[in-house]
N, C-alpha and C. Protein backbone atom coordinates (compact mmCIF):
# COMPACT_ATOMS: atom_id res chain seq x y z
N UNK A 1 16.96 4.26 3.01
CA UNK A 1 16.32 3.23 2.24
C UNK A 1 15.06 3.81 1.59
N UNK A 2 14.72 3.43 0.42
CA UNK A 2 13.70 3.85 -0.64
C UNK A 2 12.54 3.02 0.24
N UNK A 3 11.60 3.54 0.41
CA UNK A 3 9.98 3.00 0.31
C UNK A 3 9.04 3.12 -0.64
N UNK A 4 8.57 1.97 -1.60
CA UNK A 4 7.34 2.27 -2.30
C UNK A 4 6.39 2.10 -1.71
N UNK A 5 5.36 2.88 -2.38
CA UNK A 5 3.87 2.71 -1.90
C UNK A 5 2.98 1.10 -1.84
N UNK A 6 2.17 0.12 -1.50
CA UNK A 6 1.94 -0.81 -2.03
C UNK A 6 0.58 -0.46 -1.92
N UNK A 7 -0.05 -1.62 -3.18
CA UNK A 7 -1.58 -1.29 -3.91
C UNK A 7 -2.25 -2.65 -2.72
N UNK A 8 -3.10 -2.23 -2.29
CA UNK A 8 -4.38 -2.92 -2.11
C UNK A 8 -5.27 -3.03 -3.21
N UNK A 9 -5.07 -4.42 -3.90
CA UNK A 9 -6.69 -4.66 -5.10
C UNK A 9 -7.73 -5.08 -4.13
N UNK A 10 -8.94 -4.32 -4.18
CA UNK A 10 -9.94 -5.34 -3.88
C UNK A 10 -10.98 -5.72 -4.90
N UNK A 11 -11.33 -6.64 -5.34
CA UNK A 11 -12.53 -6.86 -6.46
C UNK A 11 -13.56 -8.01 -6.20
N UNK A 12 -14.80 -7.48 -6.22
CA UNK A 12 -15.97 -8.59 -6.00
C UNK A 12 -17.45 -8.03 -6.42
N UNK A 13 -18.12 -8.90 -6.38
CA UNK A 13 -19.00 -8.57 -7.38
C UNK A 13 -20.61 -8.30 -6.64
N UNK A 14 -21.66 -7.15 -7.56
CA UNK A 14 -22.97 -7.54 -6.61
C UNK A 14 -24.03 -7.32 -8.02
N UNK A 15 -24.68 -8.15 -7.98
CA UNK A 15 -25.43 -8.52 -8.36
C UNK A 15 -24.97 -7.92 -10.15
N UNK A 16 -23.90 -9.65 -10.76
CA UNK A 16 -23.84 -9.40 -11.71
C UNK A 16 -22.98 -7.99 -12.18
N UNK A 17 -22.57 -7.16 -11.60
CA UNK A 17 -21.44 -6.24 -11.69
C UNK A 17 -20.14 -6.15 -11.02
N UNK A 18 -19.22 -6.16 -11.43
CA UNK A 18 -17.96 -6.82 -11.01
C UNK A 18 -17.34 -4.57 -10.71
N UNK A 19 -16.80 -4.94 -9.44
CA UNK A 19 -16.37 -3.75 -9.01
C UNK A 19 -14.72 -3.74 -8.42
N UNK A 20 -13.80 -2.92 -8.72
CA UNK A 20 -12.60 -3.06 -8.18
C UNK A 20 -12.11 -1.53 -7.88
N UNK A 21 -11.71 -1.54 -6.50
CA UNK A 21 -11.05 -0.59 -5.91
C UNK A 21 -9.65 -0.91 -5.51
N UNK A 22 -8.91 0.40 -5.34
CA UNK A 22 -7.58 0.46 -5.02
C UNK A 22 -7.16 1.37 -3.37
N UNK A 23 -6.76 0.65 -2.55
CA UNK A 23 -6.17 1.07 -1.37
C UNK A 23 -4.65 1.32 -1.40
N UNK A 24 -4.07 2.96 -0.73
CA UNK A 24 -2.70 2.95 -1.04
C UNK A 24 -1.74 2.48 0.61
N UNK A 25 -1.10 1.85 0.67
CA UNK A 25 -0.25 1.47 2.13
C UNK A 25 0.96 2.11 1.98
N UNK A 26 1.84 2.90 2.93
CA UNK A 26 3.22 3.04 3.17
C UNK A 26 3.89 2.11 2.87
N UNK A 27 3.47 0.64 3.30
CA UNK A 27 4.05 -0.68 3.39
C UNK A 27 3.60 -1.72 3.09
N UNK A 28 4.03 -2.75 2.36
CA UNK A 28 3.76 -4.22 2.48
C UNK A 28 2.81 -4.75 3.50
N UNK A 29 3.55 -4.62 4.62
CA UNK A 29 3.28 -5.33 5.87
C UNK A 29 2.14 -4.69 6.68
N UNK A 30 1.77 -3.59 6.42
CA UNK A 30 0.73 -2.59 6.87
C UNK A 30 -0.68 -2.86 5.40
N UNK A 31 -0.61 -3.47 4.72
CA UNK A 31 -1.75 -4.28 3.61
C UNK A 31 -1.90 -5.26 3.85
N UNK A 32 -0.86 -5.88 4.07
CA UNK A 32 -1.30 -7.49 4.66
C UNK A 32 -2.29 -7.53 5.98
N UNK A 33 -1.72 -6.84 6.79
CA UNK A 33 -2.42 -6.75 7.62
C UNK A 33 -3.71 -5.97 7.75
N UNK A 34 -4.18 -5.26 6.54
CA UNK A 34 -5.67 -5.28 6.32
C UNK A 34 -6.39 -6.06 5.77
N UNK A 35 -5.53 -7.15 4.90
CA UNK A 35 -6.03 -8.14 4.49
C UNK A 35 -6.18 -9.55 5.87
N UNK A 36 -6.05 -9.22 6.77
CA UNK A 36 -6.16 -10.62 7.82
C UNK A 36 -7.25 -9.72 8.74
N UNK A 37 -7.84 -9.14 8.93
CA UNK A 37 -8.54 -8.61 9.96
C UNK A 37 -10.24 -8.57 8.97
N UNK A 38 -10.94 -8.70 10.54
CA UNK A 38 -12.44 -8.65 9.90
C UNK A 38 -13.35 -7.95 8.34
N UNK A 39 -12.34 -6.90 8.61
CA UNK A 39 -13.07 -6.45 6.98
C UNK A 39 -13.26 -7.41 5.70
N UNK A 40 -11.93 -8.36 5.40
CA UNK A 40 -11.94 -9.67 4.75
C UNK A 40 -13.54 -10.55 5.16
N UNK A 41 -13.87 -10.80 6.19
CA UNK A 41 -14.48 -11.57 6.58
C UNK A 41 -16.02 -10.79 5.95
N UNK A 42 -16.20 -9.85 6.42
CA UNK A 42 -17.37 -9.04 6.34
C UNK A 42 -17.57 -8.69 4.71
N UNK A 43 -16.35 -8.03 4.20
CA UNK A 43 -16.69 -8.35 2.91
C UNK A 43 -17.37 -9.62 1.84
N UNK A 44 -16.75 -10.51 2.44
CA UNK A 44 -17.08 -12.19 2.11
C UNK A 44 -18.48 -12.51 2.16
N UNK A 45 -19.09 -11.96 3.71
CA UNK A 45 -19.89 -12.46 3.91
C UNK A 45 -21.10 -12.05 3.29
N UNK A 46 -20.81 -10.52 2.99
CA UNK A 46 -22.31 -10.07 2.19
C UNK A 46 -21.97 -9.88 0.80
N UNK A 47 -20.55 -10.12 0.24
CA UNK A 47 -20.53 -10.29 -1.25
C UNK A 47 -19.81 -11.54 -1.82
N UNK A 48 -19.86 -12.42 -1.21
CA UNK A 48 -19.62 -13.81 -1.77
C UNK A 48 -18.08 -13.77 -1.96
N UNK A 49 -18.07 -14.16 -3.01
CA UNK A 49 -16.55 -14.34 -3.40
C UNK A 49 -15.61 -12.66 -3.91
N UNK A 50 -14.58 -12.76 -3.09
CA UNK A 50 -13.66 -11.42 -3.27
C UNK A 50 -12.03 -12.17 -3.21
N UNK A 51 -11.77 -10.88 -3.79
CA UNK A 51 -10.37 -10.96 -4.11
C UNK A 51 -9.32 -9.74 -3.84
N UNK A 52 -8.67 -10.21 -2.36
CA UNK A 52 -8.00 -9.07 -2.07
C UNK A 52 -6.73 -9.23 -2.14
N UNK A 53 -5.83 -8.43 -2.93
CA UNK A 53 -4.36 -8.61 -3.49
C UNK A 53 -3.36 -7.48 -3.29
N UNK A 54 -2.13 -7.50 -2.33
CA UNK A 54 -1.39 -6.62 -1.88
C UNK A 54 0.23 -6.17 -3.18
N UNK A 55 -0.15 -5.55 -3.84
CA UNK A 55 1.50 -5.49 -4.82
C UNK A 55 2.20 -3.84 -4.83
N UNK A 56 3.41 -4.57 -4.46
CA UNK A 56 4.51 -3.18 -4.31
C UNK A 56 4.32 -2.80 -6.07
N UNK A 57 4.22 -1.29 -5.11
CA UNK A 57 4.22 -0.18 -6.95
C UNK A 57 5.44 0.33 -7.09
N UNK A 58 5.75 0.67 -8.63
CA UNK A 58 6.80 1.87 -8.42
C UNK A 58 6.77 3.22 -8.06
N UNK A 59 5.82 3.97 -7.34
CA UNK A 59 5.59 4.92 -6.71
C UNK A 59 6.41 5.02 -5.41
N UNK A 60 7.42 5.94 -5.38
CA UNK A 60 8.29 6.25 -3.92
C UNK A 60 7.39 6.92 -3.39
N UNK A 61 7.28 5.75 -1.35
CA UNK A 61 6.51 6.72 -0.51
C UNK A 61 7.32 7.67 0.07
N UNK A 62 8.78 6.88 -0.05
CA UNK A 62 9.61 7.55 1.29
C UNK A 62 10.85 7.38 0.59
N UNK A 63 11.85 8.22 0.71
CA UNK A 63 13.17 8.53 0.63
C UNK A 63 14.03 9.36 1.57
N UNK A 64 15.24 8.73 1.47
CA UNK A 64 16.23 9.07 2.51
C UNK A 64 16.64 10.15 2.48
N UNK A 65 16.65 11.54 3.38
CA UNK A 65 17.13 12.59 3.08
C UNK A 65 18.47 12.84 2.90
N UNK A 66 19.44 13.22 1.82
CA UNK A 66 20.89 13.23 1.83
C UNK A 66 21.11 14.24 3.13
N UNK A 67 22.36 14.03 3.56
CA UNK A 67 23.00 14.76 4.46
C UNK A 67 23.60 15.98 4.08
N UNK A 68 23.53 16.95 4.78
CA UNK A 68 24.10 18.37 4.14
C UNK A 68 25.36 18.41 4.07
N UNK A 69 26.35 18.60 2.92
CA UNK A 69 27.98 18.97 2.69
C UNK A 69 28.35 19.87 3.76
N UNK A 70 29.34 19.44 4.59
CA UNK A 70 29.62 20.49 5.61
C UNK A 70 30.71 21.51 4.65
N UNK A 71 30.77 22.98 5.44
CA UNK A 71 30.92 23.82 4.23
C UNK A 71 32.32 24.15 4.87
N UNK A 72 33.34 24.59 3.72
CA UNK A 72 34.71 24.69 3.77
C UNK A 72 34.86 25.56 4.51
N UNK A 73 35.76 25.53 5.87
CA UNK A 73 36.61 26.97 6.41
C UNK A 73 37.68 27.11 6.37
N UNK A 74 37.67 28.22 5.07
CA UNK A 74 39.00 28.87 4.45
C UNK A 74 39.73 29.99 5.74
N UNK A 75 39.17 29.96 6.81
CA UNK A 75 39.98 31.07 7.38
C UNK A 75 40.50 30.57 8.38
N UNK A 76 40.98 28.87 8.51
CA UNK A 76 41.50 28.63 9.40
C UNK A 76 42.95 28.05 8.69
């Protein structure tokens, strides 16, 4: 199975300058779950309003290795 990378947006603002960074995850479910834990909270609290947004990229993290052709024995 193919894995893309997914984007962490984060964007919020300090004093009148609006700032946005990008976090990269293996997974979906491994962003979300930086989005539910204290950093959300702490961010909030000393920069007001933020906006943190998890979206699958088209960047492959992970792909399936094909299996090696087993090789012909002509001398049997």
């Amino acid at each position: 199975m193919i894995k893309f990378w997914t984007v962490l947006w984060l964007t919020y603002s300090i004093q009148d300058s609006s700032y946005k960074h990008i976090m990269m995850f293996e997974s979906y479910d491994d962003c979300i779950a930086v989005t539910q834990t204290d950093f959300r909270d702490v961010m909030q609290e000393r920069y007001g309003l933020i906006m943190m947004r998890c979206e699958q990229s088209h960047i492959v993290a992970s792909m399936p290795k094909p299996k090696p052709r087993p090789e012909p024995d002509f001398d049997s």
